[in-house]
C-alpha atoms as a PDB file:
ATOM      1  CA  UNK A   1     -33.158 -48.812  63.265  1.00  0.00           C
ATOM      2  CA  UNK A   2     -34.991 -51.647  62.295  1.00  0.00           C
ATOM      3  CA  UNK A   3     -38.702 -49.546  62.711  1.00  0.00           C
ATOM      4  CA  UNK A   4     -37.144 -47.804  59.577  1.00  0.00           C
ATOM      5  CA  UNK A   5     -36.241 -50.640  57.074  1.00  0.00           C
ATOM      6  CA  UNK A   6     -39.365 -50.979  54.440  1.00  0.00           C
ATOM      7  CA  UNK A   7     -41.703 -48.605  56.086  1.00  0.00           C
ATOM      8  CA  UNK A   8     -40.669 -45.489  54.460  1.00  0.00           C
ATOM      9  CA  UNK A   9     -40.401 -43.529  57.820  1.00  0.00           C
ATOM     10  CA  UNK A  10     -36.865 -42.672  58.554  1.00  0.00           C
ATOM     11  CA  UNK A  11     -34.632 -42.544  61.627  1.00  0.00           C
ATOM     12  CA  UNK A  12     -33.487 -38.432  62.112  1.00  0.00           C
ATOM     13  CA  UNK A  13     -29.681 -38.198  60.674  1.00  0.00           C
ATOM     14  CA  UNK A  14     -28.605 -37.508  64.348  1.00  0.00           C
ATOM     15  CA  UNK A  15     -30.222 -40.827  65.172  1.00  0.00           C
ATOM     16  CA  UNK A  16     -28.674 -42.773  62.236  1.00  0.00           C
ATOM     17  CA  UNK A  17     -25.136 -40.550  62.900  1.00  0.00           C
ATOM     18  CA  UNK A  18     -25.602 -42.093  66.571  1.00  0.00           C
ATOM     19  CA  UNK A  19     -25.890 -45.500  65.681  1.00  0.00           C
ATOM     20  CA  UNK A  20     -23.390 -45.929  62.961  1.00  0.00           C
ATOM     21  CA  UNK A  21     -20.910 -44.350  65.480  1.00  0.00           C
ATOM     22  CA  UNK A  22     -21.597 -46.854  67.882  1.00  0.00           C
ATOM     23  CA  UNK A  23     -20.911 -49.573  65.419  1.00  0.00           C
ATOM     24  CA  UNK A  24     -17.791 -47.987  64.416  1.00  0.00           C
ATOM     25  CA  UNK A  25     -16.474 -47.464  68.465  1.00  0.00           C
ATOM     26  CA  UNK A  26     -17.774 -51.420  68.913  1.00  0.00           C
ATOM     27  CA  UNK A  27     -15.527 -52.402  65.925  1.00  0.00           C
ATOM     28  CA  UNK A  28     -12.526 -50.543  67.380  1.00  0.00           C
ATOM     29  CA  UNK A  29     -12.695 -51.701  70.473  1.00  0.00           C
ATOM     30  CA  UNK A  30     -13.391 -55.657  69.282  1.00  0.00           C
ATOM     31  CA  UNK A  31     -11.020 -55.538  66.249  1.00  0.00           C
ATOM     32  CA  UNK A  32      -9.022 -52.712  65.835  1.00  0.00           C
ATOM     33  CA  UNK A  33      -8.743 -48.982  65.206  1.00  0.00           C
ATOM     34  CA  UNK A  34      -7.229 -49.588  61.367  1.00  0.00           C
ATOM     35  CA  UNK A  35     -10.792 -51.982  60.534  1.00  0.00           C
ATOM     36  CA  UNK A  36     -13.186 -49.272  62.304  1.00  0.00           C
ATOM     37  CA  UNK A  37     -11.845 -46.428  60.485  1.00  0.00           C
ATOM     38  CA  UNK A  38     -11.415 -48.213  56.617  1.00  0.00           C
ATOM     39  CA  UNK A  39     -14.863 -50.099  56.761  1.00  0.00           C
ATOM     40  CA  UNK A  40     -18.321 -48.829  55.075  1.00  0.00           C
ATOM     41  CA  UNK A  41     -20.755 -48.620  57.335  1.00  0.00           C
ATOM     42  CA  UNK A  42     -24.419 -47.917  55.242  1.00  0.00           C
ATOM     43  CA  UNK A  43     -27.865 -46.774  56.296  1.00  0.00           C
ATOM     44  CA  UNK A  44     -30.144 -49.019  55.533  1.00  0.00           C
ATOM     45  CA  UNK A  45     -33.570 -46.909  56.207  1.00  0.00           C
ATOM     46  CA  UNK A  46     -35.471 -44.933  54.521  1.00  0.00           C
ATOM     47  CA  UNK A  47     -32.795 -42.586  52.164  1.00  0.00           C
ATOM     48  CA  UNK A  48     -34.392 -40.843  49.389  1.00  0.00           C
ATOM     49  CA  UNK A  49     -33.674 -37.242  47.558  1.00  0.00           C
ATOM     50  CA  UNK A  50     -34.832 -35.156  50.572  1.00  0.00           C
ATOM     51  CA  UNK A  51     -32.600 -36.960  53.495  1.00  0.00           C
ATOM     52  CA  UNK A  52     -29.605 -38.574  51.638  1.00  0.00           C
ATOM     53  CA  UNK A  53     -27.867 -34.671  51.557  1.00  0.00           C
ATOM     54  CA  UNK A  54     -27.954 -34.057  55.899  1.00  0.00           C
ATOM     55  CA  UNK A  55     -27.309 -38.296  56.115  1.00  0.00           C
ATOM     56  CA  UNK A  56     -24.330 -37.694  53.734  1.00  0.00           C
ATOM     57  CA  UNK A  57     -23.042 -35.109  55.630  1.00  0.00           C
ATOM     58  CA  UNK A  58     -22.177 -37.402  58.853  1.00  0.00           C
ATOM     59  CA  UNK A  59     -18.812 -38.725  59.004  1.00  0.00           C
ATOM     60  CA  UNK A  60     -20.055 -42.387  60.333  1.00  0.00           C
ATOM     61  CA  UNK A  61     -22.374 -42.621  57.243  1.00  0.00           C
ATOM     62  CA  UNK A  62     -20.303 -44.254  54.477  1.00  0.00           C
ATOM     63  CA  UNK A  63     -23.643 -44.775  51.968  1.00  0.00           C
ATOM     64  CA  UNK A  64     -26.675 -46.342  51.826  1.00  0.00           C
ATOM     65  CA  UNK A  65     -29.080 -49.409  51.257  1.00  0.00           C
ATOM     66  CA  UNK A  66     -31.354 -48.343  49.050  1.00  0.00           C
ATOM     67  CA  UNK A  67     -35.125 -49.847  48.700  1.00  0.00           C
ATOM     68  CA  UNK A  68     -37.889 -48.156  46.759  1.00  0.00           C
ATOM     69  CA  UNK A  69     -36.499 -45.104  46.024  1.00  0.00           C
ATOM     70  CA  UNK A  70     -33.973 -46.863  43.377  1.00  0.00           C
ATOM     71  CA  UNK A  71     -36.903 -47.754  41.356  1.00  0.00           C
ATOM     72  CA  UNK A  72     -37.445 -43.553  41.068  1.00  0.00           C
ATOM     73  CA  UNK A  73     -35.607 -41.192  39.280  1.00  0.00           C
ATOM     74  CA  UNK A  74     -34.228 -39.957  42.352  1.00  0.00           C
ATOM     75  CA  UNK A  75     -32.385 -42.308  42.842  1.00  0.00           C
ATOM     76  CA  UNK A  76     -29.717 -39.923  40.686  1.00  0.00           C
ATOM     77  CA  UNK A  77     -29.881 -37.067  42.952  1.00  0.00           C
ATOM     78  CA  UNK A  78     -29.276 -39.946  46.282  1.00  0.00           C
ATOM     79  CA  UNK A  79     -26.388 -41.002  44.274  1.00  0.00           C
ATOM     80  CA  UNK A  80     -25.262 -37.612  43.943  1.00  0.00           C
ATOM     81  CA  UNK A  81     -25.746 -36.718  47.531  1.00  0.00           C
ATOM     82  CA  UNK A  82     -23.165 -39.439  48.672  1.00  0.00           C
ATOM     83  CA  UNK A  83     -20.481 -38.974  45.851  1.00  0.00           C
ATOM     84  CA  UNK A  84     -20.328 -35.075  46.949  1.00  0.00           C
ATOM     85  CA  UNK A  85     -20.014 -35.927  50.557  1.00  0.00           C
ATOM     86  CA  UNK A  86     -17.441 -38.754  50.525  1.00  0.00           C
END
C-alpha cells in the first residue's frame, strides 16, 4: 500500500498476499492467464530481515523493492529469504 512505501511501517503479509493477488486476477482477466501467471509482481513496502521470510512464503509475492534496508547488512538474509522461497 502506498502508507507503506518510505515509512518503514509495513503492510501484514496477508495484506500484501491480498493485493498482489488482485493485481495478478486484474492482469488475467485484462490480458491473459499465460501474462498473469509468468510476470513478477514485487512488494514494494517495508521488507527487511524480520518480514521478507512470511512475505516470501506467499505465492503472489515474486520479490521485493527494497529501500533502506539494502544499505544494511541484512540485506543478505532478505536476499536469502526470497531465493529459498521461489
Amino acid at each position: 500500500p502506498v502508507w507503506a512505501i518510505g515509512t518503514g511501517v509495513a503492510a501484514t503479509p496477508e495484506q500484501a498476499q491480498e493485493t498482489h493477488k488482485g493485481i495478478r486476477d486484474w492482469i488475467a482477466k485484462n490480458v491473459d492467464q499465460t501474462t498473469a501467471d509468468e510476470i513478477r509482481i514485487q512488494y514494494g513496502g517495508s521488507a527487511n530481515a524480520k518480514n521478507a521470510p512470511e512475505l516470501s512464503a506467499f505465492p503472489d509475492i515474486d520479490g521485493f523493492l527494497v529501500g533502506g534496508a539494502s544499505l544494511k547488512p541484512e540485506i543478505a538474509d532478505i536476499v536469502a529469504a526470497i531465493s529459498a522461497a521461489k
